[in-house]
Each structure stands twice: as structure tokens, then as C-alpha cells.
C-alpha atoms as a PDB file:
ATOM      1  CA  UNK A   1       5.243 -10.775 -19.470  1.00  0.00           C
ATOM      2  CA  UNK A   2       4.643  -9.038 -16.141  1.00  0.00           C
ATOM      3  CA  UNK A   3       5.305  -5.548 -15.293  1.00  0.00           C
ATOM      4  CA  UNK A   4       5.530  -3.582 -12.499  1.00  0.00           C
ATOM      5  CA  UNK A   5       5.282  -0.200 -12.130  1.00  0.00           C
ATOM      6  CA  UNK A   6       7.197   1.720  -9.319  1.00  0.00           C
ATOM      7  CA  UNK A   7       9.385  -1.044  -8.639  1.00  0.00           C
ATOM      8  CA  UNK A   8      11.943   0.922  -7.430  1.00  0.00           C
ATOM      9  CA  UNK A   9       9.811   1.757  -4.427  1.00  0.00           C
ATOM     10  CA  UNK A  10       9.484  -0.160  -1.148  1.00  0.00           C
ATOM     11  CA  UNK A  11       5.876  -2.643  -2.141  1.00  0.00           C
ATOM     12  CA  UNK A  12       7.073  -2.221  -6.080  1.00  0.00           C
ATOM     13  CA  UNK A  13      10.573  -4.023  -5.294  1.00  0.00           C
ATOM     14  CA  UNK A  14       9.063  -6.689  -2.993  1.00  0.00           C
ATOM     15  CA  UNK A  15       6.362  -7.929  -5.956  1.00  0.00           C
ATOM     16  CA  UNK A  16       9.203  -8.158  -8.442  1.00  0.00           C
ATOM     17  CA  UNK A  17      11.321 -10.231  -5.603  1.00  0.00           C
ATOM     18  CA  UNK A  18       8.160 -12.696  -5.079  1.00  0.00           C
ATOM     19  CA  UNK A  19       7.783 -12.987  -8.770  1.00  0.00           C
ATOM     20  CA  UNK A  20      11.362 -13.914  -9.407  1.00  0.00           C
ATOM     21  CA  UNK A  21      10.041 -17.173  -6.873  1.00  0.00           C
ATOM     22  CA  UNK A  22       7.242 -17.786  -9.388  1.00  0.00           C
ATOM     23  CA  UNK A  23       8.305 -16.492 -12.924  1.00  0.00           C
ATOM     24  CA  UNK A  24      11.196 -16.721 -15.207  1.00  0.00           C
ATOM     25  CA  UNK A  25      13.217 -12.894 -14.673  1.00  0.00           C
ATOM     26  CA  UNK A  26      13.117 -12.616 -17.982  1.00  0.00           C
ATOM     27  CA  UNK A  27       9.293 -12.619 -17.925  1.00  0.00           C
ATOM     28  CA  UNK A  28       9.514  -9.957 -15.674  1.00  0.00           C
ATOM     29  CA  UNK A  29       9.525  -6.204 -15.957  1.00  0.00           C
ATOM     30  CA  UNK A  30      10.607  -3.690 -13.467  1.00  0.00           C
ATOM     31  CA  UNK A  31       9.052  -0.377 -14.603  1.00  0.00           C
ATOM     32  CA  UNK A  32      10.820   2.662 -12.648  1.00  0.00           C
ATOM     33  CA  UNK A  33      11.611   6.589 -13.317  1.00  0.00           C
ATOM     34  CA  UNK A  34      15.284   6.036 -12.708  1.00  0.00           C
ATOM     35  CA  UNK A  35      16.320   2.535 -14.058  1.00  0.00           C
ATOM     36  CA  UNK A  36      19.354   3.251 -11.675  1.00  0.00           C
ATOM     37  CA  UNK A  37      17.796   2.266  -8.594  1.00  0.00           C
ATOM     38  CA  UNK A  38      16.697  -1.411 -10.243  1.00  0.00           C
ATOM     39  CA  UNK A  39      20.274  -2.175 -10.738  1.00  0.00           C
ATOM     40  CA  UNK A  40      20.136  -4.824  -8.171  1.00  0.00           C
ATOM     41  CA  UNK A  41      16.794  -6.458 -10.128  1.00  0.00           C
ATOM     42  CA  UNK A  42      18.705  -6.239 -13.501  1.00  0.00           C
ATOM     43  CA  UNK A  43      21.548  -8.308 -11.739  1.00  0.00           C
ATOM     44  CA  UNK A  44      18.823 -11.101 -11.505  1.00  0.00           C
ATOM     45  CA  UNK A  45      17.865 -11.106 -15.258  1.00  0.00           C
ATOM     46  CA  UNK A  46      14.856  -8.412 -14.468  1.00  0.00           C
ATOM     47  CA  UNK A  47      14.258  -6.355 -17.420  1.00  0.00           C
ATOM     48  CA  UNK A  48      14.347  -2.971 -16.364  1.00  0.00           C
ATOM     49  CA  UNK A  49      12.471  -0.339 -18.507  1.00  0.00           C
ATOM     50  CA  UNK A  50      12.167   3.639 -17.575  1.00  0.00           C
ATOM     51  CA  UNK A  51       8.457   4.816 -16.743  1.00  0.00           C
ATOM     52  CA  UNK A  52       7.509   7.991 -15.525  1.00  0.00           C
ATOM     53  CA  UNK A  53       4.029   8.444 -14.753  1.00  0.00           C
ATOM     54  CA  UNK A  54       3.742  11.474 -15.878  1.00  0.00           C
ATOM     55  CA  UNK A  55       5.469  10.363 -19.037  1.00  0.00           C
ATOM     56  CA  UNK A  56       3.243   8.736 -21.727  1.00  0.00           C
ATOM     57  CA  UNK A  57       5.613   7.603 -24.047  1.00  0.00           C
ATOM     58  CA  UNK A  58       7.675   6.532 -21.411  1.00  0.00           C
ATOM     59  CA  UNK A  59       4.758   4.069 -20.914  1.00  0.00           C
ATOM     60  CA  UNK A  60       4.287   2.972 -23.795  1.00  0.00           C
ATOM     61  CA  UNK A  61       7.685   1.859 -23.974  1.00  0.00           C
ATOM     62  CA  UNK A  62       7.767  -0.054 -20.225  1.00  0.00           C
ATOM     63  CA  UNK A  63       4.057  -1.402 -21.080  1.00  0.00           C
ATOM     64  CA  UNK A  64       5.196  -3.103 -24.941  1.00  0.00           C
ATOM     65  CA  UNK A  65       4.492  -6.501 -24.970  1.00  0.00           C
ATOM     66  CA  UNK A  66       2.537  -6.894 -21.352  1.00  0.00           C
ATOM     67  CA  UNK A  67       0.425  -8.748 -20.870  1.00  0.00           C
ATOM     68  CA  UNK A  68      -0.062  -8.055 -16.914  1.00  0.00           C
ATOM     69  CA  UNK A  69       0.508  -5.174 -15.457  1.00  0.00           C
ATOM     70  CA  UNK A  70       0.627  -4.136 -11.844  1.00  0.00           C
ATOM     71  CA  UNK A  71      -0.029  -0.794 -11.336  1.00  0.00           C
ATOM     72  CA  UNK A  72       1.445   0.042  -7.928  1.00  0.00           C
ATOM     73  CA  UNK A  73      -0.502   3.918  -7.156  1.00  0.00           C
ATOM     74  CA  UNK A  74       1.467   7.189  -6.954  1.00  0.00           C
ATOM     75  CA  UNK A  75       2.722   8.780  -3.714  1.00  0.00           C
ATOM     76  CA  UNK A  76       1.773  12.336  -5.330  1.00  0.00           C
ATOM     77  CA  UNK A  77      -0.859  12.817  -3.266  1.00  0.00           C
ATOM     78  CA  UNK A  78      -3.067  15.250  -5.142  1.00  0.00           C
ATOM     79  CA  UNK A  79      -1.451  14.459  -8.706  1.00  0.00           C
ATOM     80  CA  UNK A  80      -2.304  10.598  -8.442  1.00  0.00           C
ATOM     81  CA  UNK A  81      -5.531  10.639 -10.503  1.00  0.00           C
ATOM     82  CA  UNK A  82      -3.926  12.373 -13.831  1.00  0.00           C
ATOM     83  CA  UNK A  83      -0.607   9.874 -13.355  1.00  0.00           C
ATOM     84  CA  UNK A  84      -2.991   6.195 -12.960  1.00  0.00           C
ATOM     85  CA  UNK A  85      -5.007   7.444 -16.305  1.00  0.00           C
ATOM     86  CA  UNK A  86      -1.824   7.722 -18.478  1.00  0.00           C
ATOM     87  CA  UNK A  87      -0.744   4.209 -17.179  1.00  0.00           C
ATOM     88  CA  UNK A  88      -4.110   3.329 -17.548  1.00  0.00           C
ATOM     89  CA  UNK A  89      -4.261   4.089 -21.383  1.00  0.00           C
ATOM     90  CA  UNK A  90      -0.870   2.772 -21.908  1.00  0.00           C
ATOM     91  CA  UNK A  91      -2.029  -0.324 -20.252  1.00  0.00           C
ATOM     92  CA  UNK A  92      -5.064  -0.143 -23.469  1.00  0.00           C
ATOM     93  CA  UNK A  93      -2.961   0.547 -25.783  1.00  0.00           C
ATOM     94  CA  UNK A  94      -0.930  -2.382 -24.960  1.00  0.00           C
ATOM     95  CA  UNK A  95      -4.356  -4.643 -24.843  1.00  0.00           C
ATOM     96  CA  UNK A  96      -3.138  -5.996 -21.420  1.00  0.00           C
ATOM     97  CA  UNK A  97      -4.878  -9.044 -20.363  1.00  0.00           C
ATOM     98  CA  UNK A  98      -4.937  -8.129 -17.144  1.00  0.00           C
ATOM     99  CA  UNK A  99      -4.454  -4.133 -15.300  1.00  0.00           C
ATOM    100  CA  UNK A 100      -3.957  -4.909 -11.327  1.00  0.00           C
ATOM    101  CA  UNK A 101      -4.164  -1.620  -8.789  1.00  0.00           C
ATOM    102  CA  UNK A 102      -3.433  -0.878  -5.588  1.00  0.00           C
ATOM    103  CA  UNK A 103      -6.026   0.680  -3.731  1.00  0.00           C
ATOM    104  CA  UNK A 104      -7.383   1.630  -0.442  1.00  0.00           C
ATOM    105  CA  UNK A 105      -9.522  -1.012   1.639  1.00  0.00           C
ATOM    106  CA  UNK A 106     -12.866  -0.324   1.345  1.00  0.00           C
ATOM    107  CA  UNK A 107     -12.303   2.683  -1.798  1.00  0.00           C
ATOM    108  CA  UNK A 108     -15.976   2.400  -2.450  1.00  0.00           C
ATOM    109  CA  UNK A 109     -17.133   3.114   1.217  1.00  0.00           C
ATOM    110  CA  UNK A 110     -13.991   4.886   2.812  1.00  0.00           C
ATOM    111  CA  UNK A 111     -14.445   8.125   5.314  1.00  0.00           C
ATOM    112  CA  UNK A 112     -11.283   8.270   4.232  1.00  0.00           C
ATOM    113  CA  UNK A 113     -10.240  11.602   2.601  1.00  0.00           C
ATOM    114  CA  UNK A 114      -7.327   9.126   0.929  1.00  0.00           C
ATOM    115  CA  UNK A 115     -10.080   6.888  -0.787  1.00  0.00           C
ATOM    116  CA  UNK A 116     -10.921   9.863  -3.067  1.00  0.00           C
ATOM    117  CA  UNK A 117      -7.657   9.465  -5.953  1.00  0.00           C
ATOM    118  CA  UNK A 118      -8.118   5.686  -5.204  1.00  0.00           C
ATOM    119  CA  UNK A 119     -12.194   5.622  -6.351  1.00  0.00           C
ATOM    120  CA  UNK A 120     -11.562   8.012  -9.108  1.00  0.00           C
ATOM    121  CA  UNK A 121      -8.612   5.309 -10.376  1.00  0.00           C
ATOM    122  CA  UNK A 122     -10.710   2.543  -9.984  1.00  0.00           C
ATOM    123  CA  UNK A 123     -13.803   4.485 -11.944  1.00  0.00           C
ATOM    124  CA  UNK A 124     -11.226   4.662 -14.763  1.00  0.00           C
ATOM    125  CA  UNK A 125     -10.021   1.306 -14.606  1.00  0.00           C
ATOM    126  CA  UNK A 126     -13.883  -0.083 -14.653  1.00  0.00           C
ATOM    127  CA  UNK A 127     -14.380   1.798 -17.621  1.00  0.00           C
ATOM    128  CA  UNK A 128     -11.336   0.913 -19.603  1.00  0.00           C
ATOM    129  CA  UNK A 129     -13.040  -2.178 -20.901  1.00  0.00           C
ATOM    130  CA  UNK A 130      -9.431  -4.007 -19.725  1.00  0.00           C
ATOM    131  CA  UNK A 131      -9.812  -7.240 -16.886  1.00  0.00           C
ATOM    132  CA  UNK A 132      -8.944  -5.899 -13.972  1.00  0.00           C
ATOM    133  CA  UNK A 133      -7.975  -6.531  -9.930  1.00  0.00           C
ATOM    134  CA  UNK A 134      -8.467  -4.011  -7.663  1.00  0.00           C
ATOM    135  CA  UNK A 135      -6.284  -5.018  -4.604  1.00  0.00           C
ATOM    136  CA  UNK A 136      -7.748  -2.241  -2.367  1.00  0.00           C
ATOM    137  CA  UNK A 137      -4.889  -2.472   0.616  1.00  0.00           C
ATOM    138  CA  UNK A 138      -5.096  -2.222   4.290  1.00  0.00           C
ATOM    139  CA  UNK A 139      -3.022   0.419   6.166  1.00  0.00           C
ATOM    140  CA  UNK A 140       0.404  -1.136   6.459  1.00  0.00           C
ATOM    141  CA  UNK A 141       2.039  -1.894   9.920  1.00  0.00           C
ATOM    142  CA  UNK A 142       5.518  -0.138   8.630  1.00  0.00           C
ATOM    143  CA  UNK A 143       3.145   3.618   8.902  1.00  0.00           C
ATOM    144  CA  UNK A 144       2.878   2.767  12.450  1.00  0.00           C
ATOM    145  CA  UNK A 145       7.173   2.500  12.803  1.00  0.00           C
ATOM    146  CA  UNK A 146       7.259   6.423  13.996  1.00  0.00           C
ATOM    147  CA  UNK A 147       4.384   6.144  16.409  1.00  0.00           C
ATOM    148  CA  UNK A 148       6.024   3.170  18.144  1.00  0.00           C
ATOM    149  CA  UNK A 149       9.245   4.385  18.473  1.00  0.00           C
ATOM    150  CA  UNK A 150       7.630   7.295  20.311  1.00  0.00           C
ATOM    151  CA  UNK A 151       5.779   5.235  22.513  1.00  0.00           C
ATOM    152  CA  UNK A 152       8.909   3.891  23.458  1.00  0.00           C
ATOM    153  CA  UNK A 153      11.121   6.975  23.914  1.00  0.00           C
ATOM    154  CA  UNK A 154       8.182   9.471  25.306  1.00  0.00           C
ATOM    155  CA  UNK A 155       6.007   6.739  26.470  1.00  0.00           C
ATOM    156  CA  UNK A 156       2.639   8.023  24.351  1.00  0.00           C
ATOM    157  CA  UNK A 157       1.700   7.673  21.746  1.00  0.00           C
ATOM    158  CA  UNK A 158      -1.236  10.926  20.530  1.00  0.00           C
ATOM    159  CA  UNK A 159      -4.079  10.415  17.903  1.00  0.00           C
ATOM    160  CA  UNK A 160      -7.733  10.773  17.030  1.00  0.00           C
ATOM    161  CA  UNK A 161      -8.800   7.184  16.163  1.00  0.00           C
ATOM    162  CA  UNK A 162     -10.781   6.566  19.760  1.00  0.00           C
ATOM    163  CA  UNK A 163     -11.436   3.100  19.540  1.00  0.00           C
ATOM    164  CA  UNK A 164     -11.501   2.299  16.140  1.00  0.00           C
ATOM    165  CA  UNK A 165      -9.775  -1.128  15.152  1.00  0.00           C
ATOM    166  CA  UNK A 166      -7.456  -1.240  12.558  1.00  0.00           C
ATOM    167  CA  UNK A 167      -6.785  -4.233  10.461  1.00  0.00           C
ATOM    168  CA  UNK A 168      -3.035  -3.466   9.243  1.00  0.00           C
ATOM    169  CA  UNK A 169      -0.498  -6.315   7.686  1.00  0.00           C
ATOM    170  CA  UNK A 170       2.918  -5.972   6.896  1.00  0.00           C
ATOM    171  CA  UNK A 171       4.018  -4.519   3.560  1.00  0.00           C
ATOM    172  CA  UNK A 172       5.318  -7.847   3.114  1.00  0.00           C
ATOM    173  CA  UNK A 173       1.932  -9.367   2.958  1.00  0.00           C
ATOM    174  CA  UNK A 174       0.513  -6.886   0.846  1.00  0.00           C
ATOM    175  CA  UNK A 175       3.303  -7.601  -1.667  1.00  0.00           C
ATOM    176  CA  UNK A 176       2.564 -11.571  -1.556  1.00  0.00           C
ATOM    177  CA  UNK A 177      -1.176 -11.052  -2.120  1.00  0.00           C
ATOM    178  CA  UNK A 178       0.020  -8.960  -5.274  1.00  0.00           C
ATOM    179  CA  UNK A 179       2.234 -11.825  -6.354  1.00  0.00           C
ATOM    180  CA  UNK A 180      -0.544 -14.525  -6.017  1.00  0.00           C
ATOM    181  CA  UNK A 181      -3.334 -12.152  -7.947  1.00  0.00           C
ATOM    182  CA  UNK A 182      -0.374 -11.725 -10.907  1.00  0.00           C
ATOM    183  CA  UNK A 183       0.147 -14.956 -11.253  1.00  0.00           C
ATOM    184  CA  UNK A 184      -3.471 -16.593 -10.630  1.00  0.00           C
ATOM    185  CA  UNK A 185      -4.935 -18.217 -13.686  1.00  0.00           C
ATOM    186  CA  UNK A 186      -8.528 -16.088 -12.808  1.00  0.00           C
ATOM    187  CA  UNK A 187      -8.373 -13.809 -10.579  1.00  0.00           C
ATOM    188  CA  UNK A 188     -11.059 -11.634  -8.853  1.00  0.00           C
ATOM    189  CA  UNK A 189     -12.078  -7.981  -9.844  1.00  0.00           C
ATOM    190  CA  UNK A 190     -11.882  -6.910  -6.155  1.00  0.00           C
ATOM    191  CA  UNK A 191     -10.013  -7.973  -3.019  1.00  0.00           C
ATOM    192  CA  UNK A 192     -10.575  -6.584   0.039  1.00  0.00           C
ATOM    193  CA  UNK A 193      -7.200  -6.770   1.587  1.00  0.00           C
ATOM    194  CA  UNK A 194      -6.284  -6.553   5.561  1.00  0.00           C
ATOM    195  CA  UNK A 195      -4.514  -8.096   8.663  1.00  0.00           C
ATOM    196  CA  UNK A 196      -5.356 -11.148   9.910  1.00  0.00           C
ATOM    197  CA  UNK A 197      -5.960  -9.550  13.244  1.00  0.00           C
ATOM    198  CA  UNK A 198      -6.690  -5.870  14.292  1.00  0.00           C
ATOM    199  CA  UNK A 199      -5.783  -3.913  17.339  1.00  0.00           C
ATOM    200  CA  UNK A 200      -6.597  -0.281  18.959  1.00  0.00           C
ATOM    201  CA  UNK A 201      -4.196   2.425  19.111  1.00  0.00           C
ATOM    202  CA  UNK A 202      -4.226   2.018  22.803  1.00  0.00           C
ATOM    203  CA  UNK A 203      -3.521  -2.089  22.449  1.00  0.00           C
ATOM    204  CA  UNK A 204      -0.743  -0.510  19.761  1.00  0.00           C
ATOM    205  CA  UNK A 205       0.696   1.286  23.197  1.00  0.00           C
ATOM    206  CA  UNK A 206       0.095  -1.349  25.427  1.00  0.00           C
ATOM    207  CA  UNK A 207       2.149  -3.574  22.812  1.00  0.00           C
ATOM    208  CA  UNK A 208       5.265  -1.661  22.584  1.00  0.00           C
ATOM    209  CA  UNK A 209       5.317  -1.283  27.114  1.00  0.00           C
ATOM    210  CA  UNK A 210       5.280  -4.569  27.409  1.00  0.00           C
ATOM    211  CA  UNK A 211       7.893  -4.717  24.826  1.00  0.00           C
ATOM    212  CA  UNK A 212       9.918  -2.093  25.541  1.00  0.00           C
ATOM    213  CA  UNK A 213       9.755  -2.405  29.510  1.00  0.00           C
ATOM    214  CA  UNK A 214       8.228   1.306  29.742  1.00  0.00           C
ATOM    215  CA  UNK A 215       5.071   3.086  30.377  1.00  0.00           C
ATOM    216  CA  UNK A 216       3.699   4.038  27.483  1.00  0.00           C
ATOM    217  CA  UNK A 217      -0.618   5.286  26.901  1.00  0.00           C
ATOM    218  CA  UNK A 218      -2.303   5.946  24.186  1.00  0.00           C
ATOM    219  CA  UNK A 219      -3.790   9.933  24.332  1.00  0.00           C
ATOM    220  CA  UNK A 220      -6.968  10.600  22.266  1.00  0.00           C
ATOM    221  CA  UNK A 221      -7.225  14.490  21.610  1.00  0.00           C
ATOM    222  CA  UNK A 222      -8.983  16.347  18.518  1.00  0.00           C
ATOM    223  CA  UNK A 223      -8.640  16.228  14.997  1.00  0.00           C
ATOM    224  CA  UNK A 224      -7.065  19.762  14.374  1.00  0.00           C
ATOM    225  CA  UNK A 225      -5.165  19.090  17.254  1.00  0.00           C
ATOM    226  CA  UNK A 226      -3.210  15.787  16.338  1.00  0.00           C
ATOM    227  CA  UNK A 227      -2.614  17.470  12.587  1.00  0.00           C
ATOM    228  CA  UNK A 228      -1.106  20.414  14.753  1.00  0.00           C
ATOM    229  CA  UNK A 229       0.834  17.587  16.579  1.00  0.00           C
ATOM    230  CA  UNK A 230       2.258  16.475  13.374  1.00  0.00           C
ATOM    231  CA  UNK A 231       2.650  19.644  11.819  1.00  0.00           C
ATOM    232  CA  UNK A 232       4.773  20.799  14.859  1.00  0.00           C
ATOM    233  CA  UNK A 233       7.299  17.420  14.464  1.00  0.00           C
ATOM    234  CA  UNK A 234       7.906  18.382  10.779  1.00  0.00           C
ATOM    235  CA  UNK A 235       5.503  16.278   8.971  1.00  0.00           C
ATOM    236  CA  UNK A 236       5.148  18.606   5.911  1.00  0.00           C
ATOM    237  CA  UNK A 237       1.985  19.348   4.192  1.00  0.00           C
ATOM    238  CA  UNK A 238      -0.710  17.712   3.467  1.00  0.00           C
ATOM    239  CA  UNK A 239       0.185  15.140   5.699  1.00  0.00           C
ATOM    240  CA  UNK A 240      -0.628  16.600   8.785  1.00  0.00           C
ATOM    241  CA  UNK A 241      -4.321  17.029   7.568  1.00  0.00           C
ATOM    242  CA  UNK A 242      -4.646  13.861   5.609  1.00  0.00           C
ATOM    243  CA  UNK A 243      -3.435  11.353   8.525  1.00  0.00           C
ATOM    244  CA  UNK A 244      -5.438  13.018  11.190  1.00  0.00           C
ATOM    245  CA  UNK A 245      -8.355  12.620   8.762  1.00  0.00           C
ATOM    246  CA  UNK A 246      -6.769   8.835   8.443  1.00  0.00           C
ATOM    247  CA  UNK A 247      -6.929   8.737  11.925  1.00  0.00           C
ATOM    248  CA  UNK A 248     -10.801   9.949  12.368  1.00  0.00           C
ATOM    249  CA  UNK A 249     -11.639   7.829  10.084  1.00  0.00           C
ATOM    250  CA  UNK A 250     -10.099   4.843  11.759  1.00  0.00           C
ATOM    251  CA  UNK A 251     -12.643   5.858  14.554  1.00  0.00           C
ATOM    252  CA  UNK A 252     -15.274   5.318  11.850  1.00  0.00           C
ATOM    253  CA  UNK A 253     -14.287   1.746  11.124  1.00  0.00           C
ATOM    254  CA  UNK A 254     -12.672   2.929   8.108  1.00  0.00           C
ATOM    255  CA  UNK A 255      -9.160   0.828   8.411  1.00  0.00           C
ATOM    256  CA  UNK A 256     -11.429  -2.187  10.075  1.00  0.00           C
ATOM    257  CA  UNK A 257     -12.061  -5.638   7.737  1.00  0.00           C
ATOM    258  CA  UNK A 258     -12.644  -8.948   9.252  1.00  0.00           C
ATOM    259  CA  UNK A 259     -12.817 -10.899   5.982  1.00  0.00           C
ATOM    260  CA  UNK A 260      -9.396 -12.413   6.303  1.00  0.00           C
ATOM    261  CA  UNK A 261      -9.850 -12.190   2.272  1.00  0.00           C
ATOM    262  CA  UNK A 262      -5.779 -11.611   2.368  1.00  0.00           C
ATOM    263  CA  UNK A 263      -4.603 -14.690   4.847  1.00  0.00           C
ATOM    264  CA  UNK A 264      -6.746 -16.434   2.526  1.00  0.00           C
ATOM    265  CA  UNK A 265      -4.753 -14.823  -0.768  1.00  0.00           C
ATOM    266  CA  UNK A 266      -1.210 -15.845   0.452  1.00  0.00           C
ATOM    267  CA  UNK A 267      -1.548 -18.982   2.758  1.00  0.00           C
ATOM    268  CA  UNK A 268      -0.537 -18.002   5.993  1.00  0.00           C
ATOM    269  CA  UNK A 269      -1.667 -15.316   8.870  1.00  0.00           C
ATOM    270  CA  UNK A 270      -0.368 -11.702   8.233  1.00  0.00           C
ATOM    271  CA  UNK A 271       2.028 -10.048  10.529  1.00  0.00           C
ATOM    272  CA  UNK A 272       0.405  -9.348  14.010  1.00  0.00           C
ATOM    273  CA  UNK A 273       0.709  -6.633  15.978  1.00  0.00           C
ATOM    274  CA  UNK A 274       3.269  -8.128  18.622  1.00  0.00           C
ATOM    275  CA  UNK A 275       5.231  -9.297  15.395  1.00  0.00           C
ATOM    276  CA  UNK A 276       5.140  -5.362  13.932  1.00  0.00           C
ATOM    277  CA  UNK A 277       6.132  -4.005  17.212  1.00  0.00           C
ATOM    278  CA  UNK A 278       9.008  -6.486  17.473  1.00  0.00           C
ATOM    279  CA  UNK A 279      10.346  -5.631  13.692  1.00  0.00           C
ATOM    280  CA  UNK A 280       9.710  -1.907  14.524  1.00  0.00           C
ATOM    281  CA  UNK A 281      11.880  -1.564  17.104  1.00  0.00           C
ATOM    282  CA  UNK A 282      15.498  -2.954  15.464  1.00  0.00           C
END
């Protein structure tokens, strides 16, 4: 039995929609806080149990009878460490044979003020004595949706990444490379996961002019500055501060991998950047 924790969410729901291509539904669990929102995977035969991460005995419950478990990471930013360790121990307590997370490319070397939940969870995964796959994650192409659209409607598109390269994939991918790791006969501790292909943030503006038929440049400013950016267009706190820190560290080559590690995973190229400009815009 496989189960899948946050299914309900956007990555969560894809895995469990790529599994149903490679495992019996009834093999398959969809763990989510409001079983509700998994009606649609419970139409295919998923088994759909409740799981709130903050919820132990919830866990328990969701994890009986695993024997992999994907454990897709919070979006609490700042509560994310205390959540992963009570999946973590359910995930003991269930003697899983294998305990996959999603983490952050690079955790163990990321200027990424991001990486810091994502080390701590892997720490605690290492030391659970459980097998384990750490699919440490690329940025995804869909967190770039907002900045194209503005590149098409103001024709900019403002940030503090310089020239760092960024190696994103689609969501899509990322989901597939979770699929294959679930159901590999052995697979790896550690996968460092990114797009086939990596591109600037001016190439990123460049991309959606010739796309959209408008100007559109990419403006470099400071790091306070873009977080006051964001912070001005409603992104609420801590977002402004963590993805201008994303962004600086993108200048360190902190979103950068070359390995090709997930093309490899899932048998095909990733999404590329004309592709994610393409999708972005309908």
C-alpha cells in the first residue's frame, strides 16, 4: 500500500493520478485534512483517509498498513518542521518500508533561507532508522505563472536573481519522478531533482516578448527592494522576504543543477522554458 500525504493539494493529487497508471487504486491511499476535496480520487477506487499534520492520531490512522509513504512537505512555512516529525513517527510506528520527502534541490548546500525546514526534515528522516528518498525538488515553472503574466501586461518583469540560472520543471515532472521513486524496486536515498534545461530571468522575459508580441525586460534592483515590490502587490507575509531571499539566492546558483538526475528519473526531457511560457499564458 502507498500513501500520499497532501493529496488534496496541487503535486499531492498529480502522484496519486500517476499511480493509478502504475498501481491497483485500491493499493493506493490519498491522505488529506478534508477527505472532501479527494472525492474525485475516491470515484476511482482511491482510498481516502483524513490526515492532518498536526494531528497524530489522525496519522496513525491514514499511515495503518503502509508500506510506502510519500510525504509531500507542508506549505506552513515556519510550522513545517514540528508537522514532517509527527508524520515522520507515524511513518515508524507503521514500520514503513520506505518514507519518501519532498525537499528543496540542493537542502544540504542551499543559500536558500527555504532549505532550512527542508534540512531539519531530512536530519529527522536520516535518523529515523526508516529507508528513505529524499526527492529534494527544483523550483517549479508554475511559481513563475505571476511573473510572466506581468511581463506580458507591464512588459517587466523586477527581481534580484542577476544572472543566476535556474533549473525549474513543471510540477508535472516533479510529480512523475515521485511516481517512478514509489514504485522503483530500490530506489536511491537522494535525488537531486531539476529541469532539463535552465534559463535567466532576463531569457524568462525575452521568452514571454517573443511570445506575447510585446516588449518586455527583465529589471534587476535590490533585495529589500523587490520584497517591497511584492509586499506592495499584496503578497502577504513572509513571502515577500522569503522569495526575494529565493531570488538572491538564485544569483548564488542556488536553483542551478545540471545533473539531468530527473529527465533521467521519468524518461523524457522536462518542460522547457518556451513550453512553461506557452502553458502560462492560457
Amino acid at each position: 500500500m502507498i500513501v500520499v500525504t497532501g493529496a488534496s493539494g496541487a503535486l499531492g493529487q498529480m502522484v496519486v493520478q500517476g499511480l493509478l497508471d502504475k498501481v491497483p487504486a485500491q493499493q493506493i491511499v490519498a491522505a488529506v485534512r478534508d477527505p472532501a476535496k479527494a472525492a474525485h480520487l475516491a470515484a476511482r477506487g482511491v482510498q481516502v483517509r483524513q490526515a492532518d499534520y498536526d494531528d497524530p492520531a489522525s496519522l496513525d490512522a491514514a499511515l495503518a498498513g503502509a508500506e510506502k509513504v510519500l510525504l509531500v512537505s507542508s506549505n506552513a512555512v515556519g510550522q513545517r518542521l514540528p508537522q514532517h516529525l509527527n508524520v515522520i513517527a507515524a511513518a515508524r510506528r507503521a514500520g514503513v518500508r520506505l518514507l519518501a520527502y519532498t525537499s528543496i534541490l540542493h537542502a544540504d548546500r542551499s543559500p536558500l533561507a527555504l532549505a532550512d525546514e527542508h534540512v531539519a526534515t531530512e536530519a529527522a528522516i536520516r535518523d529515523s532508522g526508516l529507508p528513505y528518498s529524499l526527492l529534494r525538488n527544483g523550483w517549479y515553472f508554475e511559481n513563475f505563472n505571476t511573473r510572466i503574466a506581468g511581463a506580458a501586461q507591464r512588459g517587466e518583469v523586477a527581481g534580484c536573481a542577476g544572472e543566476g540560472r535556474i533549473s525549474a520543471a513543471a510540477r508535472a515532472d516533479y510529480a512523475a519522478a515521485a511516481v517512478a521513486v514509489l514504485t522503483s524496486d530500490a530506489p536511491l536515498p537522494v535525488y537531486e531533482l531539476a529541469g532539463s534545461t535552465s534559463f535567466t530571468l532576463a531569457e524568462l522575459a525575452a521568452e514571454t516578448a517573443r511570445q506575447s508580441g510585446r516588449p518586455a525586460i527583465y529589471r534587476d534592483i535590490p533585495q529589500a527592494e523587490y520584497a517591497n515590490v511584492l509586499g506592495s502587490v499584496g503578497v502577504p507575509a513572509p513571502w515577500p522576504q522569503l522569495l526575494a531571499d529565493a531570488d538572491a539566492g538564485t544569483a548564488r546558483g542556488g536553483l542551478f543543477d545540471d545533473g539531468k538526475a530527473l529527465e533521467k528519473l521519468i524518461g523524457r526531457p522536462t518542460r522547457n522554458l518556451s513550453q512553461a511560457v506557452e502553458a502560462a499564458q492560457k
